[in-house]
Protein backbone atom coordinates (compact mmCIF):
# COMPACT_ATOMS: atom_id res chain seq x y z
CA UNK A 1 10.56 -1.64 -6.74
CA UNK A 2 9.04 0.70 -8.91
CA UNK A 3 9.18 4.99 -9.10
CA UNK A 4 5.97 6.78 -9.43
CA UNK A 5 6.61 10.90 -9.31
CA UNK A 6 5.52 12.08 -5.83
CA UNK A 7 2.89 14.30 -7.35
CA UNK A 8 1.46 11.41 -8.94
CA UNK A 9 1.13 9.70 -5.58
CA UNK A 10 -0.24 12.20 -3.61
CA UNK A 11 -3.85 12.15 -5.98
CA UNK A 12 -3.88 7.85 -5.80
CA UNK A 13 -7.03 7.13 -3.93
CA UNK A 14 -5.87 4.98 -0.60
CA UNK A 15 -7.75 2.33 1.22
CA UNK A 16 -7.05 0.01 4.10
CA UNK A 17 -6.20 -3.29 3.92
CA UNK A 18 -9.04 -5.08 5.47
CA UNK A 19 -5.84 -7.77 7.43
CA UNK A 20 -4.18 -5.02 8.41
CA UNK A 21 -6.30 -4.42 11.85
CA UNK A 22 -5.49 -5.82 15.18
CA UNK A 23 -9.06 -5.00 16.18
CA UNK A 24 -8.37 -1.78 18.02
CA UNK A 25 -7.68 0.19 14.54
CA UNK A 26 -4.01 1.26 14.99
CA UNK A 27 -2.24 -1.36 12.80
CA UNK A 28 -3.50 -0.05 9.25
CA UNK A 29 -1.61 -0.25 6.20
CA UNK A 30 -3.21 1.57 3.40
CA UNK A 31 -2.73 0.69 -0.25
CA UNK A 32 -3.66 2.83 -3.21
CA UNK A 33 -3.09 1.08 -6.75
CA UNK A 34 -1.70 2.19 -9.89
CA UNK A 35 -0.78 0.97 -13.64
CA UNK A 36 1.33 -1.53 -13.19
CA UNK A 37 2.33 -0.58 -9.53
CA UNK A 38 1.20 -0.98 -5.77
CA UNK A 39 1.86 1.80 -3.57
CA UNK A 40 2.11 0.94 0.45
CA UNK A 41 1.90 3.18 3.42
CA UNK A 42 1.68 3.06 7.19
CA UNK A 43 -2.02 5.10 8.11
CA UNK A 44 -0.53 7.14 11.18
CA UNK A 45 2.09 8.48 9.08
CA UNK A 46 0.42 9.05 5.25
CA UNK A 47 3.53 11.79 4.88
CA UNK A 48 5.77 8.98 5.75
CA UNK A 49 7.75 6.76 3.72
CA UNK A 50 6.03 4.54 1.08
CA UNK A 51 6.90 0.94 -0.83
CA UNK A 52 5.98 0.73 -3.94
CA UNK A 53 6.19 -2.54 -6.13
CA UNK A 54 5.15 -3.88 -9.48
CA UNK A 55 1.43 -4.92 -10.00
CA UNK A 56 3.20 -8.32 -10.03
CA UNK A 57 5.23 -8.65 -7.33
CA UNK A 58 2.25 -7.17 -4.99
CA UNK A 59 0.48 -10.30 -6.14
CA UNK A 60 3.13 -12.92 -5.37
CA UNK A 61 3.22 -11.03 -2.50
CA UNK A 62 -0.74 -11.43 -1.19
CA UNK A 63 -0.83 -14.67 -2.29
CA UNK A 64 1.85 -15.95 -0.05
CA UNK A 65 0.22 -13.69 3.48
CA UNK A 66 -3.06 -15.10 3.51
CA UNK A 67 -4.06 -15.61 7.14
């Protein structure tokens, strides 16, 4: 895992992850992307805690959860 400074991560522009819905729009996990690092959060709780990982491992990651 990576460290971004928290004010850097509060501007990174979030979007949900299109496999992240169980249809009734309360499983989303947003992802907002920066150099070299992937930032991860639940939706309901944007305050919450976040995961961030390298650019690289986020891709080893997707490529191994397609549905």
């Amino acid at each position: 895992m990576t460290h971004t400074p928290e004010r850097d991560a509060l501007t990174l522009p979030w979007f949900r992850s299109s496999y992240s819905s169980s249809g009734d729009g309360n499983d989303c996990v947003e992802v907002a992307t920066a150099p070299g690092t992937v930032h991860v959060r639940d939706s309901k709780a944007p305050d919450g805690p976040r995961l961030t990982v390298t650019s690289a491992a986020w891709s080893r990651f997707v490529s191994h959860s397609a549905c």
